[in-house]
N, C-alpha and C. Protein backbone atom coordinates (compact mmCIF):
# COMPACT_ATOMS: atom_id res chain seq x y z
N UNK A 1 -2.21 20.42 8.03
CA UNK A 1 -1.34 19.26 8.24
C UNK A 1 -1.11 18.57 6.89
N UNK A 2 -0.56 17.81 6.88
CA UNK A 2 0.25 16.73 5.37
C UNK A 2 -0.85 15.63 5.36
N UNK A 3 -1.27 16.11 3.89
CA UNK A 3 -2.27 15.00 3.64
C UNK A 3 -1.53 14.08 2.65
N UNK A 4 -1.51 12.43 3.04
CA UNK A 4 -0.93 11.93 2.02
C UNK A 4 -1.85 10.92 0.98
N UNK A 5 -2.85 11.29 0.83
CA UNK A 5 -3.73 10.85 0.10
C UNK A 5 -4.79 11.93 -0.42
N UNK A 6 -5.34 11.65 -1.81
CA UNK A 6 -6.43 12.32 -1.83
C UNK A 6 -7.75 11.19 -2.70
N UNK A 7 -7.95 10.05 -2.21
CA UNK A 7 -8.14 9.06 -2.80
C UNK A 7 -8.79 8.22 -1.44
N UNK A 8 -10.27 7.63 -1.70
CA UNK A 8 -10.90 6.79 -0.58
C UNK A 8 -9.93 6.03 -0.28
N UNK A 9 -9.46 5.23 -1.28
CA UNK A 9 -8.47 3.97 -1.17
C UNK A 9 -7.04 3.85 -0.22
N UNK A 10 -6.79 4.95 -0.99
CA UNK A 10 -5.06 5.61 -0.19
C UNK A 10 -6.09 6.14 1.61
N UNK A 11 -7.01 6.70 1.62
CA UNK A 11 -7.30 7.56 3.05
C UNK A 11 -7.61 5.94 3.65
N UNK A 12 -8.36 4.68 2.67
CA UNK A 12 -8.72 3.38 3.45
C UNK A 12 -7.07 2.57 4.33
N UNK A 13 -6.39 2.67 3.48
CA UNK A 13 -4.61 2.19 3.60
C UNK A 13 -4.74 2.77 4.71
N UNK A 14 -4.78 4.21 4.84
CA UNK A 14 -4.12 5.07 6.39
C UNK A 14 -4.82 4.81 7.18
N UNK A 15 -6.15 4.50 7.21
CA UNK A 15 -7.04 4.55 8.16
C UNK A 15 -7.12 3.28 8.84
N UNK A 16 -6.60 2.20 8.23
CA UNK A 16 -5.87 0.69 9.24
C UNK A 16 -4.57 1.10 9.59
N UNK A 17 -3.56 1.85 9.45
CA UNK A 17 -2.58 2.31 9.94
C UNK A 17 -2.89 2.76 11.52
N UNK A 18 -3.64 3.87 11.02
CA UNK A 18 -3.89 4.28 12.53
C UNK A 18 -4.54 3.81 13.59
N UNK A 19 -5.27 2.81 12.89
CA UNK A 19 -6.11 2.37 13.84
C UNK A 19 -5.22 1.55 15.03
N UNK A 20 -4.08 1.21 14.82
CA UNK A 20 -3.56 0.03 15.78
C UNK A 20 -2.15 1.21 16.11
N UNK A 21 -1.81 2.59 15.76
CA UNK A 21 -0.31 2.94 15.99
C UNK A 21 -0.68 4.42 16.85
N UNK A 22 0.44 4.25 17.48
CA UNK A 22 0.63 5.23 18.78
C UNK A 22 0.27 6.66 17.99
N UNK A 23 -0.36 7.47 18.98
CA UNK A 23 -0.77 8.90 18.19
C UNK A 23 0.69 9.61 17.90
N UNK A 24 1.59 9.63 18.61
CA UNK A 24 2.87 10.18 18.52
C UNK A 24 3.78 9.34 16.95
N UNK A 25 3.81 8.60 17.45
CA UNK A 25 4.60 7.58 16.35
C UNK A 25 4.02 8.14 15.10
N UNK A 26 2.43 8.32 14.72
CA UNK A 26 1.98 8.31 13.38
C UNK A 26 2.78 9.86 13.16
N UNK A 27 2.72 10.92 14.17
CA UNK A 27 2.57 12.42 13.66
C UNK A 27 4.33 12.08 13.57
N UNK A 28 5.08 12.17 14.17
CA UNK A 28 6.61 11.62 13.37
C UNK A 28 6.64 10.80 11.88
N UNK A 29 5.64 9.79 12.13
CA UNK A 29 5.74 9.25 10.63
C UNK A 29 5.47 10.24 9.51
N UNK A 30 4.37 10.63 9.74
CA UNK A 30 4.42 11.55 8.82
C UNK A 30 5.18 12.60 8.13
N UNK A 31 5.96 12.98 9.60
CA UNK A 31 7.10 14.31 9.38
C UNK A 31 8.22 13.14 8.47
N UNK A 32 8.39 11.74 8.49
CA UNK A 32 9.73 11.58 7.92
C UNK A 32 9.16 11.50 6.36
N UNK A 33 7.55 11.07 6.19
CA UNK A 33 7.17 10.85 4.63
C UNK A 33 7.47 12.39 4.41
N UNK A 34 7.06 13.36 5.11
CA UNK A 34 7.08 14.56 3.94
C UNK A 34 8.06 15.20 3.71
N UNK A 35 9.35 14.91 4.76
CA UNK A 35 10.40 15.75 5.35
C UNK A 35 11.44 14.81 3.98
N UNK A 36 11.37 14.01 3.70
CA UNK A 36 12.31 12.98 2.41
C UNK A 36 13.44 12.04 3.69
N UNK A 37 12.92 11.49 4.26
CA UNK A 37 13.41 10.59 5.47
C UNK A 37 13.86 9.52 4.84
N UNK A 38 12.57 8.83 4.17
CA UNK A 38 12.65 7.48 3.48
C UNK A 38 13.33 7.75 1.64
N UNK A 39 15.02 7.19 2.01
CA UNK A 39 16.02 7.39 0.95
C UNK A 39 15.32 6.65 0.17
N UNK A 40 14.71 5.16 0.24
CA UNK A 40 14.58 4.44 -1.16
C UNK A 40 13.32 3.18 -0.20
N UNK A 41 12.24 2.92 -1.39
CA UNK A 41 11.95 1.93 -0.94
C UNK A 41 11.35 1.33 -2.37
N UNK A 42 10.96 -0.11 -2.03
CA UNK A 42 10.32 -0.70 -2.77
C UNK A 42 9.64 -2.02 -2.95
N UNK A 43 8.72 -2.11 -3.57
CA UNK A 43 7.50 -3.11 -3.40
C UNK A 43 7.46 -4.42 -4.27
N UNK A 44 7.50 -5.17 -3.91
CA UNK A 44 7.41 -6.66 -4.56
C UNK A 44 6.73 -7.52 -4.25
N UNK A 45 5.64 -7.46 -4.60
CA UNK A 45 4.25 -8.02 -4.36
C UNK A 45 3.77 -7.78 -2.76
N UNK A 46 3.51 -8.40 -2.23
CA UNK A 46 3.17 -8.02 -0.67
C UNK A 46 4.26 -7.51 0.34
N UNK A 47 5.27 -7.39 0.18
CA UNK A 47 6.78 -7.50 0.64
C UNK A 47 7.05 -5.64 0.23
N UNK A 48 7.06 -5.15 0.98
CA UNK A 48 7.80 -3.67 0.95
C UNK A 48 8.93 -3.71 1.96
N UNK A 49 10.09 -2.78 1.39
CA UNK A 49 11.58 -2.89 2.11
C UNK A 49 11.79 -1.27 1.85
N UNK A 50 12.51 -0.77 2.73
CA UNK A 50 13.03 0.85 2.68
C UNK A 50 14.09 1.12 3.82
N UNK A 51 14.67 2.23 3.36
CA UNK A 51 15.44 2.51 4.22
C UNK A 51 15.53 4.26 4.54
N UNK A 52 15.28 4.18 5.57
CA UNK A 52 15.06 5.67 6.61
C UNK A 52 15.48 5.90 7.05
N UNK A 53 16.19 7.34 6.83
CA UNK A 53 17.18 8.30 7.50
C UNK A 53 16.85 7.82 9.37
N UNK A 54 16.89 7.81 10.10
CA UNK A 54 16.86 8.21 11.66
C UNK A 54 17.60 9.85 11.90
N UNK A 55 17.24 9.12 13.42
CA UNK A 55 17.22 10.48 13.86
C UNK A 55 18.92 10.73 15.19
N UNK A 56 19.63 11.25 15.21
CA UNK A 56 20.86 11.14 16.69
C UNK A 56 19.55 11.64 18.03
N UNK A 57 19.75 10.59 18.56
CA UNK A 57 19.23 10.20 19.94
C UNK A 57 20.37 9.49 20.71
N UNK A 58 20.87 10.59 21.80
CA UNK A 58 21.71 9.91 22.67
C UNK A 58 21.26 9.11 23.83
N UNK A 59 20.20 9.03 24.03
CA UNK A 59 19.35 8.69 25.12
C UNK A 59 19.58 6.99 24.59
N UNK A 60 19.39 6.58 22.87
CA UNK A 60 19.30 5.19 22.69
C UNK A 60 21.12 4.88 22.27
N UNK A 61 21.70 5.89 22.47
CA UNK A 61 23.40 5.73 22.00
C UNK A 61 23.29 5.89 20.36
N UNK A 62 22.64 6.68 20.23
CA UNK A 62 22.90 7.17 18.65
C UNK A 62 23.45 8.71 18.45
N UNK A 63 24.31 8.38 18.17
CA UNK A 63 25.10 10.07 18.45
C UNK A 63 25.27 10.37 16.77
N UNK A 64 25.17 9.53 15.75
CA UNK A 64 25.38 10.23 14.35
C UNK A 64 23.70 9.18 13.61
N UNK A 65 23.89 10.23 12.59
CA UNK A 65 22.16 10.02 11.71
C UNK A 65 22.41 8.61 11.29
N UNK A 66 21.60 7.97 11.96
CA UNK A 66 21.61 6.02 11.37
C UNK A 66 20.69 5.86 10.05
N UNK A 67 21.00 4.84 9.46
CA UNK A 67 19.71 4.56 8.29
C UNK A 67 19.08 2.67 9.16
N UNK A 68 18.14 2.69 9.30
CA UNK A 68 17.45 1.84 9.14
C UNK A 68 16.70 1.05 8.27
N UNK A 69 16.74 0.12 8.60
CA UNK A 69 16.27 -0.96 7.32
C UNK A 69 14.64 -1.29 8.07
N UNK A 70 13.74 -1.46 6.93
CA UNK A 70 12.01 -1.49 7.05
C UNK A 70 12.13 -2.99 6.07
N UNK A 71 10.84 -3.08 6.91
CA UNK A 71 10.50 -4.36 5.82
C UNK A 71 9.15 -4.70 6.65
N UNK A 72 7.95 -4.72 5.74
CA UNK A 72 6.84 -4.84 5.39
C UNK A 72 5.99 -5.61 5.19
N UNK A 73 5.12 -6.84 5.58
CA UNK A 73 4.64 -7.93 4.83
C UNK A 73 3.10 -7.49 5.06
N UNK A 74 2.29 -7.28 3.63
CA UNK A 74 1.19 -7.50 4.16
C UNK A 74 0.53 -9.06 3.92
N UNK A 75 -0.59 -8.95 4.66
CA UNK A 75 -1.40 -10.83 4.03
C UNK A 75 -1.60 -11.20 2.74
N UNK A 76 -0.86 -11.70 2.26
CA UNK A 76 -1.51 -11.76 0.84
C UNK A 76 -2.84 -13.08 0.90
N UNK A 77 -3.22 -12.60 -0.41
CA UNK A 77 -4.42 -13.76 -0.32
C UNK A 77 -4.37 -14.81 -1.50
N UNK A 78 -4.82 -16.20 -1.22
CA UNK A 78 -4.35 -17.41 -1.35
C UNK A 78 -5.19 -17.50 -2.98
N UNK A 79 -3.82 -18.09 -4.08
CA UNK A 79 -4.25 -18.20 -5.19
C UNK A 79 -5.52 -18.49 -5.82
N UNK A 80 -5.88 -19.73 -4.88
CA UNK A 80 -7.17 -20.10 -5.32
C UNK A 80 -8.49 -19.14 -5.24
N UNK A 81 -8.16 -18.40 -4.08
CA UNK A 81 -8.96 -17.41 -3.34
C UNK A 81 -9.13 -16.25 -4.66
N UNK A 82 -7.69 -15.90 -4.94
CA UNK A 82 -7.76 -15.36 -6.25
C UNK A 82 -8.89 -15.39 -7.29
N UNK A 83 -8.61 -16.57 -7.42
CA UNK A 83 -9.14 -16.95 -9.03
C UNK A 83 -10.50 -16.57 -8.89
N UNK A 84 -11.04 -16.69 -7.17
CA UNK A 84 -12.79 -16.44 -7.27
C UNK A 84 -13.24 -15.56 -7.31
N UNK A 85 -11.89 -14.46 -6.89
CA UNK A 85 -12.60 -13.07 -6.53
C UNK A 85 -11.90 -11.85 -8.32
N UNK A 86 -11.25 -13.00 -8.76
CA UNK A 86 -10.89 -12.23 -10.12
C UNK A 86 -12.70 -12.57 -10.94
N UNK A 87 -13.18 -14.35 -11.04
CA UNK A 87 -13.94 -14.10 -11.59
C UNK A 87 -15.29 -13.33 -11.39
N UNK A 88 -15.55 -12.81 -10.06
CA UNK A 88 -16.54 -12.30 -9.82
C UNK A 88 -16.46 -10.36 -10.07
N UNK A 89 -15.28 -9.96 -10.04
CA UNK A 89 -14.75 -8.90 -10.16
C UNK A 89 -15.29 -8.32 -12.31
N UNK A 90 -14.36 -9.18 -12.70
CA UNK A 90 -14.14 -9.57 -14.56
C UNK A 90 -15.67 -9.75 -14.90
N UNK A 91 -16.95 -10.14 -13.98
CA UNK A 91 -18.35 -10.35 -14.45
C UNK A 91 -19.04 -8.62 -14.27
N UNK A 92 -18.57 -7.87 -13.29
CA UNK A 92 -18.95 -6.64 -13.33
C UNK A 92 -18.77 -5.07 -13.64
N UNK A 93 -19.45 -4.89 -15.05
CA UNK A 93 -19.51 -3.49 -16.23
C UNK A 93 -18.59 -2.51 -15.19
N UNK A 94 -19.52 -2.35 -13.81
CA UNK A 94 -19.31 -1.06 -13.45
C UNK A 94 -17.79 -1.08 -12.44
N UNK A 95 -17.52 -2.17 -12.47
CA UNK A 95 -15.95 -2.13 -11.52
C UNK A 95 -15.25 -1.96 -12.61
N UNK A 96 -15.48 -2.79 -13.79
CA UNK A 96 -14.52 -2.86 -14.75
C UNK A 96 -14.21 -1.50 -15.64
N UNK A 97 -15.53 -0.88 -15.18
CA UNK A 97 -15.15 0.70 -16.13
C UNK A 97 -14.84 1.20 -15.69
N UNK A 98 -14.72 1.52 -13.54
CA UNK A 98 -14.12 2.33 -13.26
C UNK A 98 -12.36 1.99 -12.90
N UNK A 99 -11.92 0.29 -13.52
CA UNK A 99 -10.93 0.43 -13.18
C UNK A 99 -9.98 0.65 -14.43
N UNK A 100 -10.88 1.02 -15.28
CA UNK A 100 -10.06 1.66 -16.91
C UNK A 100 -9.72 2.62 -16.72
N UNK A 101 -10.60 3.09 -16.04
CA UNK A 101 -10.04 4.92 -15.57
C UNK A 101 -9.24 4.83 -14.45
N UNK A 102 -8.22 4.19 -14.24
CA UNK A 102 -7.77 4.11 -13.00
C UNK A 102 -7.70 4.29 -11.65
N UNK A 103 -9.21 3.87 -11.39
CA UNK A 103 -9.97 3.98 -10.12
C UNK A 103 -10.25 3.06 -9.62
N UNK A 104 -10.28 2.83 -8.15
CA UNK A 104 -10.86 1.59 -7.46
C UNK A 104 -12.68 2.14 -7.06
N UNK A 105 -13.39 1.22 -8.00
CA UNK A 105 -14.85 1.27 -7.05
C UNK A 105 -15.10 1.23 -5.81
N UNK A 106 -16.03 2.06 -5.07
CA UNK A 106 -16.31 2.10 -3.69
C UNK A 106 -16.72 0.64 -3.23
N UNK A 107 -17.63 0.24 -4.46
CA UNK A 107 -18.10 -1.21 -4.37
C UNK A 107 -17.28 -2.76 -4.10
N UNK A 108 -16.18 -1.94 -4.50
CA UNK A 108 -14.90 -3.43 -4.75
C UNK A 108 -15.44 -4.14 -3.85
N UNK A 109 -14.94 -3.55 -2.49
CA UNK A 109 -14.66 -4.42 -1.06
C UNK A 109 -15.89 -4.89 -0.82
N UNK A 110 -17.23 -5.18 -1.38
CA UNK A 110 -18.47 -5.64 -1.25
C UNK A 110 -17.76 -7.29 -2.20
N UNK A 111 -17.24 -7.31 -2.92
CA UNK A 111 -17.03 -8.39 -3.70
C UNK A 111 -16.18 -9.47 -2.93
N UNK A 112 -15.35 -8.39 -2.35
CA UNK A 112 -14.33 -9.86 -1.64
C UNK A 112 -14.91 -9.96 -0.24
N UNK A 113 -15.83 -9.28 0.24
CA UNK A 113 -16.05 -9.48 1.77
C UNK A 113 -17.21 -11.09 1.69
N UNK A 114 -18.01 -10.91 0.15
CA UNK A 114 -18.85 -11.47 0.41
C UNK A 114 -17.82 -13.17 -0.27
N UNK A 115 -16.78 -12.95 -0.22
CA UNK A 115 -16.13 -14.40 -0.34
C UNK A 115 -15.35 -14.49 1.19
N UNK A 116 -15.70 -13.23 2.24
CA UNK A 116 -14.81 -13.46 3.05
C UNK A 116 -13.66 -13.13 2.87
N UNK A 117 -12.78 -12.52 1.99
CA UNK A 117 -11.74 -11.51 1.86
C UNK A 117 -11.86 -10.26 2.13
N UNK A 118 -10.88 -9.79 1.91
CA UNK A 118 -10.46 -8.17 2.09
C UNK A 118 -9.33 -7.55 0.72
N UNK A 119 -9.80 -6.62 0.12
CA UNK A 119 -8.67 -6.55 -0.62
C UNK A 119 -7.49 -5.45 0.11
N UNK A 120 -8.46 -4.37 0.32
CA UNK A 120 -7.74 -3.42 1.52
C UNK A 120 -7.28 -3.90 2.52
N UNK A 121 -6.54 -2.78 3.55
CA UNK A 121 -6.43 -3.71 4.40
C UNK A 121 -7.45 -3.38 6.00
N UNK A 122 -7.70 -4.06 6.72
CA UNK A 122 -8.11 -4.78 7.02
C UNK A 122 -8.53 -5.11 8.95
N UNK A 123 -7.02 -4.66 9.30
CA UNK A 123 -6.82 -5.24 10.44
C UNK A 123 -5.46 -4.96 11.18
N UNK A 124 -4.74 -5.14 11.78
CA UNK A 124 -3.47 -5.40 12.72
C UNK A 124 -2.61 -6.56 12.10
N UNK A 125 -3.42 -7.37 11.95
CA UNK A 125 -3.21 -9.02 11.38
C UNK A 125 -3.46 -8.85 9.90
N UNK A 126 -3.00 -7.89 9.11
CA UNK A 126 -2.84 -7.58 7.63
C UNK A 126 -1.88 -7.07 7.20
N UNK A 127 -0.87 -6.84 8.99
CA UNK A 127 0.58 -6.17 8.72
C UNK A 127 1.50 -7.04 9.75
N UNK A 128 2.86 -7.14 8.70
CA UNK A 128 3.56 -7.54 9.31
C UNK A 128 4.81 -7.60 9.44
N UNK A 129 5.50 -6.30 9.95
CA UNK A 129 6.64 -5.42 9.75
C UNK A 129 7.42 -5.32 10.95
N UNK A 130 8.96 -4.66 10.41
CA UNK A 130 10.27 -5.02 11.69
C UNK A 130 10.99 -3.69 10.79
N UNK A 131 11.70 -3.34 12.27
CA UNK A 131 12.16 -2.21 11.81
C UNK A 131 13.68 -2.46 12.68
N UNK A 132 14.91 -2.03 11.68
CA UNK A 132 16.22 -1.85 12.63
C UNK A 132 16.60 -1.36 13.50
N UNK A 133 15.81 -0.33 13.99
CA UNK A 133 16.12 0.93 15.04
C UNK A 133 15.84 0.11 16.42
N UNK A 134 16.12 0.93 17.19
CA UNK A 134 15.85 0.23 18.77
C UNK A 134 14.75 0.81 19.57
N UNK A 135 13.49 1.46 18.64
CA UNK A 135 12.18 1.76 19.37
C UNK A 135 11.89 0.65 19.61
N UNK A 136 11.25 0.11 20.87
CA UNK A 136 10.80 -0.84 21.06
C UNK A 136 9.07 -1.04 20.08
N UNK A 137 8.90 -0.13 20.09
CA UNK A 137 7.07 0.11 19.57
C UNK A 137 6.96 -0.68 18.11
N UNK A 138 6.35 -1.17 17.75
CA UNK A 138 6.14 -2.00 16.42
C UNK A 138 4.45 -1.74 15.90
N UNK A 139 3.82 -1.05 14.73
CA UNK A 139 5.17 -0.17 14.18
C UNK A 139 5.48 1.03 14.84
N UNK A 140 6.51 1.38 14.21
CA UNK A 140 7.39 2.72 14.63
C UNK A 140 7.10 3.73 13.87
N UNK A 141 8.29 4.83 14.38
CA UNK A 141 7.56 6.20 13.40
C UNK A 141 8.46 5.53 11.89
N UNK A 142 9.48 5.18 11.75
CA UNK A 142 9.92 5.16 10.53
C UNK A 142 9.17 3.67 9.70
N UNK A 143 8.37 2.72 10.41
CA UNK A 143 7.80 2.28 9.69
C UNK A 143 6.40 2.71 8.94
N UNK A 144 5.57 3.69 10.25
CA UNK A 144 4.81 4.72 9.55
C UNK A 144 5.01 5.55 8.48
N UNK A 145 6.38 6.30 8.53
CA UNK A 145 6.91 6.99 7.36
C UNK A 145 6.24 6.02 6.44
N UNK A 146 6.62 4.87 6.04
CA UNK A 146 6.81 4.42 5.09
C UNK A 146 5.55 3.97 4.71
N UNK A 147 4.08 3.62 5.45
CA UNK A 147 3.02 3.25 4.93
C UNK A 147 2.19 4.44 4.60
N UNK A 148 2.73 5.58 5.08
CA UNK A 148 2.63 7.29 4.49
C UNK A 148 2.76 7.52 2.84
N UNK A 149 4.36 6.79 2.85
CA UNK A 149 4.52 7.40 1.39
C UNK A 149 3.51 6.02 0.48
N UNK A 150 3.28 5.09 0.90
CA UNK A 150 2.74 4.06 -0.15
C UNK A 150 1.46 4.26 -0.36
N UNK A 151 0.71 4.99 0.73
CA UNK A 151 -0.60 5.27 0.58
C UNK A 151 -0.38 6.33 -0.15
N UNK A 152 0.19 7.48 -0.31
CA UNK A 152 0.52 8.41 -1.69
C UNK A 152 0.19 7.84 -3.17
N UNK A 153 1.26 6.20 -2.96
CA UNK A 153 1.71 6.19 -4.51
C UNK A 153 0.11 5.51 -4.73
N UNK A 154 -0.56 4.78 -3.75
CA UNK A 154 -1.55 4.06 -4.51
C UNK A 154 -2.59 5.19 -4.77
N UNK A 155 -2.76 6.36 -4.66
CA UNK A 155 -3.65 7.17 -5.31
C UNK A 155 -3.20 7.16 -6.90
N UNK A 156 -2.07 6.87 -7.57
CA UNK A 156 -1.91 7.11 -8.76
C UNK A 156 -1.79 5.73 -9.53
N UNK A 157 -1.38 4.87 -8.58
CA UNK A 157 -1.70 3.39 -8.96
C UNK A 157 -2.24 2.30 -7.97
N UNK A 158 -3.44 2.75 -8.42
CA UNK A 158 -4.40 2.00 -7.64
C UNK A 158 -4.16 0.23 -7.69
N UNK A 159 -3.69 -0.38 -8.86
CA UNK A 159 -2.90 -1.85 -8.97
C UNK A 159 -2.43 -2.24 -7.81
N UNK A 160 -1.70 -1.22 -7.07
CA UNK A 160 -0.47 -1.77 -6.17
C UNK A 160 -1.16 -2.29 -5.35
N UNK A 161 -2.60 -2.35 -5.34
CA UNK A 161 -3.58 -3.07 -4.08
C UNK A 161 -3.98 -4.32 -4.03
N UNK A 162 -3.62 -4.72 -5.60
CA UNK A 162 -3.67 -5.83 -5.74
C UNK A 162 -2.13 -6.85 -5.31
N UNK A 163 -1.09 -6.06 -5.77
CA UNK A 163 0.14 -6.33 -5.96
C UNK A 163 0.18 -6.70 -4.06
N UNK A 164 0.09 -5.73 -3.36
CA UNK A 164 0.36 -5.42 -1.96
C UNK A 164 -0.40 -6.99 -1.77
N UNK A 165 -1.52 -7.57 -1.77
CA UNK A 165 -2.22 -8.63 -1.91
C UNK A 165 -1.71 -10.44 -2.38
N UNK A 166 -0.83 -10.01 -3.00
CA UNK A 166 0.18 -11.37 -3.61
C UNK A 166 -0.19 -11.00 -5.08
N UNK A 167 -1.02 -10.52 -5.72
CA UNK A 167 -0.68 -10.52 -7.20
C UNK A 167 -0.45 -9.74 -8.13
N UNK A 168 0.31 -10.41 -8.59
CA UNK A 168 1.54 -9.47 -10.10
C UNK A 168 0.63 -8.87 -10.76
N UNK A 169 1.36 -8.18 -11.68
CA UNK A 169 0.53 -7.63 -12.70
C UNK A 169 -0.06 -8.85 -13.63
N UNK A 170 1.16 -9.19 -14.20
CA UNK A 170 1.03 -10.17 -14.86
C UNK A 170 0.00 -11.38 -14.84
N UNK A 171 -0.02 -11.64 -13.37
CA UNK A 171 -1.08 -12.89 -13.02
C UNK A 171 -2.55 -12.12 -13.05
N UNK A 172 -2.28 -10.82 -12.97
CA UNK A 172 -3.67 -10.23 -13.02
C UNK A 172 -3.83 -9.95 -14.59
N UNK A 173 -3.71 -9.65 -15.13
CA UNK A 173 -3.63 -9.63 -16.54
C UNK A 173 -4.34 -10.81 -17.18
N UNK A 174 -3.82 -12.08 -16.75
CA UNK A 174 -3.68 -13.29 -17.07
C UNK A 174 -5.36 -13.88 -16.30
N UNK A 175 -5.49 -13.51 -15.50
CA UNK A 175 -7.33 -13.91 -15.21
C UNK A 175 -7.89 -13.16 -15.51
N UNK A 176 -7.75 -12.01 -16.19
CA UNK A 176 -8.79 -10.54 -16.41
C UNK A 176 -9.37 -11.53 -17.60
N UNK A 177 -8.07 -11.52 -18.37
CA UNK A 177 -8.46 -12.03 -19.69
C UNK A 177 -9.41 -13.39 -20.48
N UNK A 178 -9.63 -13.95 -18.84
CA UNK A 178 -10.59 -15.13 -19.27
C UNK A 178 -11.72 -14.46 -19.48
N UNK A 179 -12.18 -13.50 -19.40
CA UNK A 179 -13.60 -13.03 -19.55
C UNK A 179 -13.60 -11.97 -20.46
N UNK A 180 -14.58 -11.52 -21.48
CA UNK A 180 -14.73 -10.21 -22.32
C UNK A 180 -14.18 -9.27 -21.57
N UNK A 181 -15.14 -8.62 -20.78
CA UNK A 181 -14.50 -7.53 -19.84
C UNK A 181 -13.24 -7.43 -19.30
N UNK A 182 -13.30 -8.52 -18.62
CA UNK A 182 -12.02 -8.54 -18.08
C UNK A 182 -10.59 -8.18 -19.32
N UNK A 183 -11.14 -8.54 -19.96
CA UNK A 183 -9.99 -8.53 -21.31
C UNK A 183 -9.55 -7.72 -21.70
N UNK A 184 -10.58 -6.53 -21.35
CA UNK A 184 -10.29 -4.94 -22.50
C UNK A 184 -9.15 -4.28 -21.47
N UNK A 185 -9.94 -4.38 -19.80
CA UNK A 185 -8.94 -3.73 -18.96
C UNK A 185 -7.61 -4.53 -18.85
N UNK A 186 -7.65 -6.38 -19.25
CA UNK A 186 -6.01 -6.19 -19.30
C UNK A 186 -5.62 -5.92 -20.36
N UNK A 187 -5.63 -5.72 -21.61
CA UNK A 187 -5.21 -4.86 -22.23
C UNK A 187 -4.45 -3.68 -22.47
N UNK A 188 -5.58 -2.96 -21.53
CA UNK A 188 -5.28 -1.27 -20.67
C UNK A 188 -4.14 -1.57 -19.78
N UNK A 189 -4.37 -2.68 -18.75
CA UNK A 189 -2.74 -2.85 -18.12
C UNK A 189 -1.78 -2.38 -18.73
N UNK A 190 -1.62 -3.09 -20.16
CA UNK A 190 -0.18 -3.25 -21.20
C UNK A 190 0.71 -1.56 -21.26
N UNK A 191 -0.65 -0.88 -20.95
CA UNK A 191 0.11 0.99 -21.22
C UNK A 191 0.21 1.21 -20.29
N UNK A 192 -0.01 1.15 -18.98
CA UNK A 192 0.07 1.73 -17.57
C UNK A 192 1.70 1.17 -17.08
N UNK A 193 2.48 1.77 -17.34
CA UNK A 193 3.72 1.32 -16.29
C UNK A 193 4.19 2.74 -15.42
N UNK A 194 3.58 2.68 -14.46
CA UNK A 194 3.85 4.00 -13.38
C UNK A 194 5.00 3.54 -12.65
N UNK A 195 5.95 4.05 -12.18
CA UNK A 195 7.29 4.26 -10.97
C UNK A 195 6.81 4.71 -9.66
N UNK A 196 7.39 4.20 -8.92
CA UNK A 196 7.11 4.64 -7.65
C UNK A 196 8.30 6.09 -7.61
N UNK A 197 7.47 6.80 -6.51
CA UNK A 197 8.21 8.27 -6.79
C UNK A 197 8.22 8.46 -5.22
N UNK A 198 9.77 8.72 -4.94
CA UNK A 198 9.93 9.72 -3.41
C UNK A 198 9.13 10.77 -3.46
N UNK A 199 9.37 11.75 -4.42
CA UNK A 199 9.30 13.05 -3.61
C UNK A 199 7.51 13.52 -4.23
N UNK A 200 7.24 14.16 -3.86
CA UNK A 200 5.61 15.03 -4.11
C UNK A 200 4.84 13.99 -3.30
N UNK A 201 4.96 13.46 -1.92
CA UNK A 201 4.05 12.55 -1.66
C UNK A 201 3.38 13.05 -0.69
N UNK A 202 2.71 14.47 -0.61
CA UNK A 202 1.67 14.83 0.29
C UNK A 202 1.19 16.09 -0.51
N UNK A 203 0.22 16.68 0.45
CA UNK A 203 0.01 18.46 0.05
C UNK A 203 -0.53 18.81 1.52
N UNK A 204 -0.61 19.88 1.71
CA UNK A 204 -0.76 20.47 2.98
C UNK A 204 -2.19 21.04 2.86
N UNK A 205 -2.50 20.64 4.00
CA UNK A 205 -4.10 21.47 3.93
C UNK A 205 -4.18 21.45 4.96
């Protein structure tokens, strides 16, 4: 089957996906991430938007291929909330080295749980998405498509977990740097500018 992760982080993303979406809906979602369903999407801080081929279903009066419009909100978390879980993050060697190498520590989510956050997600109530089509089901398969292909891209940019969260690069950059550590990896930010990419977003196994 289409694996669209090969990454704890990206398999953590899918694994709140499924937890709350119809077994049918996900195995369609998947066919539209790998099949190139989803023409274009894109991410702006917690806010993802795309648009997905459909499918002609005369049963809902769709007799020619519709595109649907997605749109995405996850929870972001509250500035202040920020600032506590940047400084407790920026105090520790071993998060901070593995996020030079562009890795998320297994350990992260020990940091924000014990402030009572989540950086992953989470829950049902960590998504909050609408889709144009007339499935009644929320989410749908073409909104699955689409948390398919994002769990892809965050295996290669693990950031977007923060971004997906409410914060920029920039604002992350900008608290790394109050601390030594924190400083070197924003630094390392300054060279990392990855694109989000349609196509190669699974492998089959």
């Amino acid at each position: 089957m289409a694996k669209f992760s090969r990454t704890w982080w990206g398999d953590r993303f899918i694994q709140a996906l499924e937890a709350f979406t119809d077994d049918n809906r996900l195995k369609r979602g998947r066919s539209y991430a790998s099949g190139g369903k989803v023409k274009t999407f894109e991410i702006d801080l917690n806010k993802i938007t795309a648009k997905v081929r459909g499918s002609v279903n005369p049963y809902f009066g769709v007799y020619k291929e519709p595109t649907y419009n997605i749109e995405i909100q996850i929870t972001p978390i509250a500035k202040t909330r920020w600032n506590e879980a940047i400084q407790q993050l920026s105090s520790k060697a071993s998060i901070i080295s593995r996020l030079l190498l562009n890795e998320v520590p297994e350990n992260i989510e020990d940091t924000f749980s014990n402030l009572g956050l989540h950086l992953l997600p989470h829950s049902s109530k960590d998504f909050k998405t609408k889709c144009s089509c007339p499935d009644y089901a929320n989410p749908c398969k073409h909104i699955a498509g689409v948390y398919y292909l994002v769990a892809s891209q965050l295996d290669n940019n693990p950031w977007l977990l923060f971004e997906l969260r409410g914060l920029s690069k920039a604002e992350l950059q900008a608290k790394l740097a109050d601390s030594p550590l924190g400083k070197a990896l924003s630094e390392e930010l300054n060279t990392k500018e990855i694109p989000l990419e349609l196509s190669n977003c699974c492998t089959l196994s």
